[in-house]
Protein backbone atom coordinates (compact mmCIF):
# COMPACT_ATOMS: atom_id res chain seq x y z
CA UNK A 1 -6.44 28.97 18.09
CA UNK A 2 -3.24 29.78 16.57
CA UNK A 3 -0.89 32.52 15.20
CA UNK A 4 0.87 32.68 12.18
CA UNK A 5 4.05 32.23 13.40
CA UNK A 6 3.74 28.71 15.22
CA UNK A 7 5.39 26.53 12.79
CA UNK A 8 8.77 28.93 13.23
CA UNK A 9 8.19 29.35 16.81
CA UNK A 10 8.09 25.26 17.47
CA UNK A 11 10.85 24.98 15.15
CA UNK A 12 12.84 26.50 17.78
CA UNK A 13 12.79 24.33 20.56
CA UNK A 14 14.65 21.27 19.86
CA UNK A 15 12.84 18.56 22.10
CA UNK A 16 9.80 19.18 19.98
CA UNK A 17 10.97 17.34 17.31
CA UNK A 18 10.45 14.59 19.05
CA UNK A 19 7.04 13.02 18.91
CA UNK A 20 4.48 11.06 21.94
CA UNK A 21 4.92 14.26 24.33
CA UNK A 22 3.35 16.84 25.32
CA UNK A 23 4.81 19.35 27.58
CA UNK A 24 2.18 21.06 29.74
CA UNK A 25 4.58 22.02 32.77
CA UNK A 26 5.92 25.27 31.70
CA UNK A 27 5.14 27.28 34.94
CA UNK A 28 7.50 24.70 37.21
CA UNK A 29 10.31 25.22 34.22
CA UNK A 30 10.23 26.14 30.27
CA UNK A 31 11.39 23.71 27.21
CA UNK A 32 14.74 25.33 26.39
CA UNK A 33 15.61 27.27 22.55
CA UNK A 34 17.65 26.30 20.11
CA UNK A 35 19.32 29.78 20.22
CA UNK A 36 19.74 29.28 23.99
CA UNK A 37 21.22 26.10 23.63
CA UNK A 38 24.04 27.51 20.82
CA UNK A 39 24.81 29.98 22.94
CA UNK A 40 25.60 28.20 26.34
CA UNK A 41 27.39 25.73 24.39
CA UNK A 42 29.23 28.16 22.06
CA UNK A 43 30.67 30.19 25.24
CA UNK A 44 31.76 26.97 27.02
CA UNK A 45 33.36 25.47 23.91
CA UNK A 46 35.14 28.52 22.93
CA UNK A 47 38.00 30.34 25.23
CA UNK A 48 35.47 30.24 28.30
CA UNK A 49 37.32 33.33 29.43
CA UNK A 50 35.48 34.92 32.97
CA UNK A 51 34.38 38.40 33.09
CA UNK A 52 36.22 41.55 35.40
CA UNK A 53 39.31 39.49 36.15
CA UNK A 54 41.95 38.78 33.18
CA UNK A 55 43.06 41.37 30.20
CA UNK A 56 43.31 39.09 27.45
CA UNK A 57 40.65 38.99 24.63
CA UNK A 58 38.89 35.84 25.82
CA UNK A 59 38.56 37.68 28.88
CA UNK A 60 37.32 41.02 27.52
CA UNK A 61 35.33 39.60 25.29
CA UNK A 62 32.98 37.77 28.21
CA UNK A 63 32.98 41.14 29.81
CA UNK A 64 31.63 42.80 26.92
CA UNK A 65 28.86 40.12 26.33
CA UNK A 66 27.68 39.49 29.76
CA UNK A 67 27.53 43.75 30.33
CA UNK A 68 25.62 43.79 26.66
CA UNK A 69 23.08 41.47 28.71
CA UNK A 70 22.86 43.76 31.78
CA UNK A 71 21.58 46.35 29.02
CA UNK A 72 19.15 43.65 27.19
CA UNK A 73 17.82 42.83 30.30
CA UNK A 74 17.39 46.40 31.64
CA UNK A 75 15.29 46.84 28.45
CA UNK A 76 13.46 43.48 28.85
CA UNK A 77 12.31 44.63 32.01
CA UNK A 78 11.28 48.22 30.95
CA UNK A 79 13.84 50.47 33.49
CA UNK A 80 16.08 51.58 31.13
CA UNK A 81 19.22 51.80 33.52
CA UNK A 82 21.22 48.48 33.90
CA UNK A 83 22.98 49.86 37.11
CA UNK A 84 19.96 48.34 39.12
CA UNK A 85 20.19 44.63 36.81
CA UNK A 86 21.92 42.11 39.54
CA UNK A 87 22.60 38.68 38.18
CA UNK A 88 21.71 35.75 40.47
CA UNK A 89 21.06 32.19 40.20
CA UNK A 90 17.05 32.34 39.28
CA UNK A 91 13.93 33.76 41.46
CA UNK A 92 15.09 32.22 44.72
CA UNK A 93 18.35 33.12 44.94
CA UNK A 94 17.18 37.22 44.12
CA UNK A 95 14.23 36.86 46.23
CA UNK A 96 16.64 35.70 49.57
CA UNK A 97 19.58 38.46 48.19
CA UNK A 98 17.17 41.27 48.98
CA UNK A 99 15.05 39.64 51.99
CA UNK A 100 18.71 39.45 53.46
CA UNK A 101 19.67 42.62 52.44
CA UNK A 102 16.75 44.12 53.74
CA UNK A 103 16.91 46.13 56.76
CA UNK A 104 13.49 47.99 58.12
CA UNK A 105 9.82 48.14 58.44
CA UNK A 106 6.97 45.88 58.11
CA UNK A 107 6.10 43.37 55.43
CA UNK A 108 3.05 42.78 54.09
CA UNK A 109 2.67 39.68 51.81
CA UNK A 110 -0.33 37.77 50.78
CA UNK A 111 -1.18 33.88 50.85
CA UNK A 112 -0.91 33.96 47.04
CA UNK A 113 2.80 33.79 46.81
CA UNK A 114 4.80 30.86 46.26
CA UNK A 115 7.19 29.54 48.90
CA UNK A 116 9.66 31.43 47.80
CA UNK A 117 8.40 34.80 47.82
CA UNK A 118 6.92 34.05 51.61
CA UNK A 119 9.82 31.78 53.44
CA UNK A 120 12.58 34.63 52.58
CA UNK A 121 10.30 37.70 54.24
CA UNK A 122 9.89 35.63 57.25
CA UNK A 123 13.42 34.68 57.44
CA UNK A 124 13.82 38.85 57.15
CA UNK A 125 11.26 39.13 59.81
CA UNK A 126 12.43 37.28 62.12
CA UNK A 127 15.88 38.81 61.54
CA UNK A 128 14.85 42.03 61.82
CA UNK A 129 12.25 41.68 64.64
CA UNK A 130 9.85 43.34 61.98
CA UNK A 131 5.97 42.56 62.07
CA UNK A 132 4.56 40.41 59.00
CA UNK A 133 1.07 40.08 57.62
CA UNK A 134 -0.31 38.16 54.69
CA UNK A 135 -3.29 39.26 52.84
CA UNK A 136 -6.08 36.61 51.50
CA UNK A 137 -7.47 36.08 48.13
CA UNK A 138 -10.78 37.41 46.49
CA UNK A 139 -13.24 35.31 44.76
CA UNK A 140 -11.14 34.92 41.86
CA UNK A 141 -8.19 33.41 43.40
CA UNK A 142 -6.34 36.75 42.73
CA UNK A 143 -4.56 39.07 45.33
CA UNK A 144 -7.53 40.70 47.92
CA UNK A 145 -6.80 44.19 46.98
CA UNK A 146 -9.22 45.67 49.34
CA UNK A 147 -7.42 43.83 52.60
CA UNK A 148 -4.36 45.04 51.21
CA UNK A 149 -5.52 48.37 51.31
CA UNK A 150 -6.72 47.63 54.73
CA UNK A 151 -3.04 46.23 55.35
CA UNK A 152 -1.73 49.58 54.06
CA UNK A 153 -2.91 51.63 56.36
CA UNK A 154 -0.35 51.22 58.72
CA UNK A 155 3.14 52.50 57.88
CA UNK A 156 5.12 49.12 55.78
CA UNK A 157 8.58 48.72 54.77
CA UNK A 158 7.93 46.26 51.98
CA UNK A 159 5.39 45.27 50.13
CA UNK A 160 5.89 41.60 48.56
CA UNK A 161 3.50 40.16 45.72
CA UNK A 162 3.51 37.75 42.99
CA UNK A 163 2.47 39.43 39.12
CA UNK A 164 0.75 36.20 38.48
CA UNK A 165 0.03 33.71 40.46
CA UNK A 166 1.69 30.03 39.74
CA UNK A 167 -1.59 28.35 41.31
CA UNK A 168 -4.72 30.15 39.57
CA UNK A 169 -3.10 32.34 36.87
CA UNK A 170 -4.64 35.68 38.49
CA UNK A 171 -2.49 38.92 37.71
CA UNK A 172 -1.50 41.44 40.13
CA UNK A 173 -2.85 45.05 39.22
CA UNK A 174 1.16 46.39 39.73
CA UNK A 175 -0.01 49.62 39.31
CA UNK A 176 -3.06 49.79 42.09
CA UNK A 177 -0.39 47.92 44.40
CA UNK A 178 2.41 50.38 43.99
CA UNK A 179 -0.01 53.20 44.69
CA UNK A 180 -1.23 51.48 47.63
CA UNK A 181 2.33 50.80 48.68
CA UNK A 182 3.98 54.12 48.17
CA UNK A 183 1.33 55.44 50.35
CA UNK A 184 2.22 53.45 52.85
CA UNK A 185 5.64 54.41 52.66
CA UNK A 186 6.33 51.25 51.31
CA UNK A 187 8.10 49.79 47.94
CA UNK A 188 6.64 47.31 46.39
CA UNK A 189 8.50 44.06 45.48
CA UNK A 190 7.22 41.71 42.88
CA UNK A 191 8.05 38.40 41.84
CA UNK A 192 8.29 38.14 38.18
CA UNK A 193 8.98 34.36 37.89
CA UNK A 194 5.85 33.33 35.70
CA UNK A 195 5.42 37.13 34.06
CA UNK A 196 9.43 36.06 32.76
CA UNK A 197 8.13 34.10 29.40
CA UNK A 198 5.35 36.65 28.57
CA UNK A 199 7.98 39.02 26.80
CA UNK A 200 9.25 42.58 27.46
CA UNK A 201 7.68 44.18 30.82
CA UNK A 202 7.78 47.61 32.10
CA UNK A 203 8.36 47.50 35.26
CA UNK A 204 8.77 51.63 36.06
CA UNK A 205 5.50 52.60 34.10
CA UNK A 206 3.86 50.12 36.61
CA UNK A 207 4.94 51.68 39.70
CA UNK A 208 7.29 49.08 40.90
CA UNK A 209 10.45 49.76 42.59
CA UNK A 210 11.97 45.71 42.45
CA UNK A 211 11.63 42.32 40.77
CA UNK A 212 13.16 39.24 40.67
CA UNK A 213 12.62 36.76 38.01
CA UNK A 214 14.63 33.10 36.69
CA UNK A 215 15.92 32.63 33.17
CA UNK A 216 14.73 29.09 33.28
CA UNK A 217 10.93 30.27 32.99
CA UNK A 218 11.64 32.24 29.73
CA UNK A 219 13.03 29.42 28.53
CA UNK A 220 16.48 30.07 28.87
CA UNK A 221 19.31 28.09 31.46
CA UNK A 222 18.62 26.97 34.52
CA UNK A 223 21.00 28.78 37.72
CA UNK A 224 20.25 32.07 35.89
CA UNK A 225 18.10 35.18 36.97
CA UNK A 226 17.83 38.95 37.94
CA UNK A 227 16.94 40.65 40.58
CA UNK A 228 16.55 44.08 39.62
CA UNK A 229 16.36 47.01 42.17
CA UNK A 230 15.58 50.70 41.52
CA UNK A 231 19.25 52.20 41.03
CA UNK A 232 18.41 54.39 44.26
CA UNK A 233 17.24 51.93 46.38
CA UNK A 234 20.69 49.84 45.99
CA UNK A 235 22.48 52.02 48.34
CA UNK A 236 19.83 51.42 51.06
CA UNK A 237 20.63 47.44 51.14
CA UNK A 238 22.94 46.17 53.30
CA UNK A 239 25.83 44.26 51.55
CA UNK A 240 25.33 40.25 52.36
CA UNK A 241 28.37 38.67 50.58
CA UNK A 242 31.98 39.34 49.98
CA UNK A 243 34.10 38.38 47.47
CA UNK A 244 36.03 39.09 44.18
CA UNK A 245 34.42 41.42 42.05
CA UNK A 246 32.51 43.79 44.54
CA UNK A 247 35.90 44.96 46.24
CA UNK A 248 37.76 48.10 44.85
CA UNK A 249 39.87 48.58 47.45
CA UNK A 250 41.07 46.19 50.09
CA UNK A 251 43.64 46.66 53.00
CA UNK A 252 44.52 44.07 55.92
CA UNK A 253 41.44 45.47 57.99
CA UNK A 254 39.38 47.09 55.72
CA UNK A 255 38.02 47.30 52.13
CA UNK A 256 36.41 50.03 49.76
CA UNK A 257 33.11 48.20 48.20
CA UNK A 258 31.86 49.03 44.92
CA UNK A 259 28.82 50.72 43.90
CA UNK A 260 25.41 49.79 42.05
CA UNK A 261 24.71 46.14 41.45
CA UNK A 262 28.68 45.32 41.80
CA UNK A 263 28.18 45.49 45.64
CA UNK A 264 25.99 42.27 45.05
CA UNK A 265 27.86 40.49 42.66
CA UNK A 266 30.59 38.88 44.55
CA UNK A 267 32.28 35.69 42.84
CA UNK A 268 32.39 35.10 39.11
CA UNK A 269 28.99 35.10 38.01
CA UNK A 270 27.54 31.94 36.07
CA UNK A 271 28.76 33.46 32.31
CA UNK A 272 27.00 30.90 30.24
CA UNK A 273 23.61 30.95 31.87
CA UNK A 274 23.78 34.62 31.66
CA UNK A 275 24.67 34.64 28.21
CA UNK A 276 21.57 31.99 27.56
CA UNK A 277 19.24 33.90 29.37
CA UNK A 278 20.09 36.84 27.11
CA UNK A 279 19.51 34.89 24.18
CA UNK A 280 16.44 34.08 25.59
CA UNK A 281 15.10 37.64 26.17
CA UNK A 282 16.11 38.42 22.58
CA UNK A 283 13.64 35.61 21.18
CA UNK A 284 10.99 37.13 23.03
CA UNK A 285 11.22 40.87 22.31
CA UNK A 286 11.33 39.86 18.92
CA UNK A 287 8.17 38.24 19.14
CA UNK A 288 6.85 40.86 21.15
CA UNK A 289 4.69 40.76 25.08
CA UNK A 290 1.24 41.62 22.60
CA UNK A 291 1.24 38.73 20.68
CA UNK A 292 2.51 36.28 23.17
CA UNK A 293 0.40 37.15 25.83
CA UNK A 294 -3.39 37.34 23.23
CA UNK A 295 -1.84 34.10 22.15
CA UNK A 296 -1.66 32.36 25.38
CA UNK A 297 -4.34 33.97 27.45
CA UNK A 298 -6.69 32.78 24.27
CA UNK A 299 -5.55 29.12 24.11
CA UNK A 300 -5.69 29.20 28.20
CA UNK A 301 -9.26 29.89 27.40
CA UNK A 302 -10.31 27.50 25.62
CA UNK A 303 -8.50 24.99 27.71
CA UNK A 304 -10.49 26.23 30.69
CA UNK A 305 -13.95 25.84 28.44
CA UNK A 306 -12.82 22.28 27.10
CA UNK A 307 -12.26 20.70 31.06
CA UNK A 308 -14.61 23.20 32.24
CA UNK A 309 -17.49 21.27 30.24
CA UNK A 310 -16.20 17.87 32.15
CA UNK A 311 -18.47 16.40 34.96
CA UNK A 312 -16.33 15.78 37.82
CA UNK A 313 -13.80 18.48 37.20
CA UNK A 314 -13.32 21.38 39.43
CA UNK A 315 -10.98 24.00 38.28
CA UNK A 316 -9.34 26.85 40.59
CA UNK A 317 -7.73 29.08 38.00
CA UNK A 318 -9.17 32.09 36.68
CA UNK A 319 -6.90 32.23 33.28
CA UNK A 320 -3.97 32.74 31.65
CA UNK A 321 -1.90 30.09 30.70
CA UNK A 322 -2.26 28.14 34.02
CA UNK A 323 -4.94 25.77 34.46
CA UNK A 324 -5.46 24.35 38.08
CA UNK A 325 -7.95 21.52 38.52
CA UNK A 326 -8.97 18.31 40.51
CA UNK A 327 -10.76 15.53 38.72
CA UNK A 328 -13.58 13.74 40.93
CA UNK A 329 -12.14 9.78 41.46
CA UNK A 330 -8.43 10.77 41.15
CA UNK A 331 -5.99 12.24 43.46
CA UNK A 332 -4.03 15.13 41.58
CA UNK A 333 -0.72 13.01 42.01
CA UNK A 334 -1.78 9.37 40.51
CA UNK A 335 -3.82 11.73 37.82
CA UNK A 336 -0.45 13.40 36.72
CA UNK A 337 1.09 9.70 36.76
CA UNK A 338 -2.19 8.60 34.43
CA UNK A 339 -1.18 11.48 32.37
CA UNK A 340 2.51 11.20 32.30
CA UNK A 341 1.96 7.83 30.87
CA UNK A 342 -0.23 8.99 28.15
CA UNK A 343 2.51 11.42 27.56
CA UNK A 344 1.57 14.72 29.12
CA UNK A 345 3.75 16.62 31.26
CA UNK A 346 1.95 18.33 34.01
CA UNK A 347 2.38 19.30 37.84
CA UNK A 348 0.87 17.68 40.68
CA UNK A 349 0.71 18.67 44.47
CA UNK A 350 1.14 21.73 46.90
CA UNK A 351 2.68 23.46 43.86
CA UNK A 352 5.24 24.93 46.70
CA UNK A 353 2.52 27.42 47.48
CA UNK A 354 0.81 25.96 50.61
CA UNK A 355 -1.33 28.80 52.32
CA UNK A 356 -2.38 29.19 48.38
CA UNK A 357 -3.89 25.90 48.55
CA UNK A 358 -5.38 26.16 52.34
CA UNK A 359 -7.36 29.44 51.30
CA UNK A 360 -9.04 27.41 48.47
CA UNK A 361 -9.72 24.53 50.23
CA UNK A 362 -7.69 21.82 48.90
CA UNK A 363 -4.35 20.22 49.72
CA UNK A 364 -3.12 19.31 46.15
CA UNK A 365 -4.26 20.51 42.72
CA UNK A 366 -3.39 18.94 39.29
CA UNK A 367 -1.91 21.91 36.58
CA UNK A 368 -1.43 22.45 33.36
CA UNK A 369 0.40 25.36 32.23
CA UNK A 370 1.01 26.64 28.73
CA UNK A 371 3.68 28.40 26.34
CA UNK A 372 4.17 30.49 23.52
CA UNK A 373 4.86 26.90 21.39
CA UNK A 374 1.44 25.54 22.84
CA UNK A 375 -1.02 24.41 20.18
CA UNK A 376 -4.89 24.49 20.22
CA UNK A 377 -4.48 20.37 19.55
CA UNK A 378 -2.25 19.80 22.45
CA UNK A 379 -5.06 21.77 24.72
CA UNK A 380 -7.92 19.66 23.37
CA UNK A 381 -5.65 16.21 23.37
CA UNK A 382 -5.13 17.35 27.03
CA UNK A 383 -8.72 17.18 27.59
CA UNK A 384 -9.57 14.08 25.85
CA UNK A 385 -7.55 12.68 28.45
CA UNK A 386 -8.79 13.97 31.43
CA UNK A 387 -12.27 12.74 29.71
CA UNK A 388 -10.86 9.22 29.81
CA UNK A 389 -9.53 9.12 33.06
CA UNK A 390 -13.00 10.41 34.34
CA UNK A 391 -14.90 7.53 32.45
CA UNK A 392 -12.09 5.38 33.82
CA UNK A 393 -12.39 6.20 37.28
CA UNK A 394 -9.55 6.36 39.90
CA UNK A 395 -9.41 6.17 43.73
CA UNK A 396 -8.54 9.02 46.47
């Protein structure tokens, strides 16, 4: 399985050049471009000047660039209006911004989400004295859309779900979930983190009203994200930090705050990881969300066949790029060391989604996770292994 573009698309990542690895751990954080790289280093090598402060070229100049990549990224995402485009440090950081922000009603979750889209909404919970229920999986190991229907038909504040899940690859249907949400009374919050490296989205046709996503995932800089809100929604967030840049007006008691995504952006912002991360979004529209996501769904397929056809391998994903698996004789973590030896980088453990893990009946999974530069040989060298350590044997 391959597309014609491969050779150019490998060419582009730098660490690839160098041979006895394989990186199979793009879900937990992406190889990094050679575009991306240029980028960060050609900001911090030139006149590093910071953005909304000084008057001087240097100065304008970052302004300019890092407001061009509110735009690219209000494309990326499909909303059109960059007024709703709040830069953050990655996933985390955008997912806490609005849990903290947030101010009313109930919260429905599910047992899907990674730790970070669960630990923030009971933070906001508790803060808020605000009831919060999580919703189980289906037989797939995707969202249970008719308990969250169920869920929904009480009145909700929030509605927060993962687009695909980091354990078993299952997608959220956005659209069903928005519905369901909006009915509710509800907006729906998703967590874009492992949707970031599958190109353009479009996140208003689908219904939802916010996202949060990291650059690092789309292989771009690490300390980099958005956390995008629907322009109207903005003003309904209470404002958690102060600072330079989100002040227009301050007296000795009192201060006029700006408007939009300024009210969030207090401090001077990390310029170089935004400026990567836009880089990074570029690469991918140009490639296109069609291509890159037939390319990967097809070579997570025939991953999934190749282990699937293994005695003494049980897998837990239902597709995608992310494979999720125990092997019969090994316990996930000494099969990733096994692995990591042979020169394959993969995950091991609770993958920071616990209740994930307790609703399918394990307490650590081996993954593999793939990437637009994946290769069909890299999938079935992958699997070779895993043969070996089977005929090898290990101990639990």
């Amino acid at each position: 399985m391959s597309f014609p573009g491969i050779g150019a698309v490998r060419a582009g990542f730098p660490c690839l050049a160098t041979p006895g690895r394989i990186w199979l751990d793009s879900a937990a954080t992406s190889l990094k471009l050679k575009t991306v790289i240029e980028t960060v280093s050609g900001y911090y090598s030139g006149w590093c000047g910071t953005v909304g402060r000084s008057s001087h070229a240097a100065a304008e100049e970052a302004s300019h660039a890092v407001q061009e990549v509110r735009r690219v990224m209000a494309r990326y995402l499909g909303v059109e209006d960059p007024a709703g485009i709040i830069f953050v440090p990655g996933t985390t950081g955008g997912i806490n911004l609005l849990a903290r922000a947030w101010n009313s009603g109930r919260i429905v979750t599910s047992r899907l989400e990674h730790h970070s889209n669960l630990l923030p909404w009971h933070d906001a919970a508790r803060r808020n004295a605000a009831e919060i229920e999580s919703v189980g999986l289906d037989s797939r190991g995707g969202i249970d859309m008719e308990a969250l229907e169920r869920a929904l038909r009480r009145p909700a504040g929030l509605v927060a779900l993962s687009m695909r899940s980091n354990v078993t690859g299952a997608v959220l249907d956005c659209r069903r979930a928005a519905d369901l949400a909006h009915r509710a009374g509800a907006v729906l919050f998703v967590d874009a983190a492992q949707e970031a490296a599958r190109g353009p989205m479009n996140l208003l046709n689908d219904g939802v009203d916010a996202a949060s996503f990291s650059s690092h995932e789309m292989h771009g800089p690490t300390g980099s994200g958005v956390l995008w809100v629907r322009p109207d929604l903005l003003e309904r967030l209470d404002r958690v930090e102060s600072g330079g840049g989100m002040a227009l007006q301050v007296d000795d008691d009192e201060m006029v705050v700006r408007i939009g995504h300024a009210r969030f952006e207090a401090g001077t912002p990390h310029i170089a990881g935004i400026l990567g991360m836009g880089s990074a979004a570029r690469w991918l529209m140009a490639i296109g969300r069609e291509t890159i996501t037939e390319y990967e769904d097809g070579l997570g397929a025939y991953l999934h066949q190749e282990l699937a056809r293994l005695d003494g391998v049980r897998i837990f994903s239902c597709g995608g790029g992310i494979l999720s698996c125990t092997i019969t004789g090994w316990h996930p973590h000494d099969a990733a060391d096994q692995l990591d030896q042979r020169g394959f980088a993969v995950r091991a453990g609770t993958l920071c989604a616990q209740p994930c893990l307790r609703a399918l009946g394990v307490d650590s999974l081996l993954r593999a996770s793939l990437a637009i530069h994946s290769t069909c040989e890299e999938c079935q060298a992958f699997a070779d292994a895993v043969r070996d350590l089977i005929l090898q044997g290990g101990f639990r």
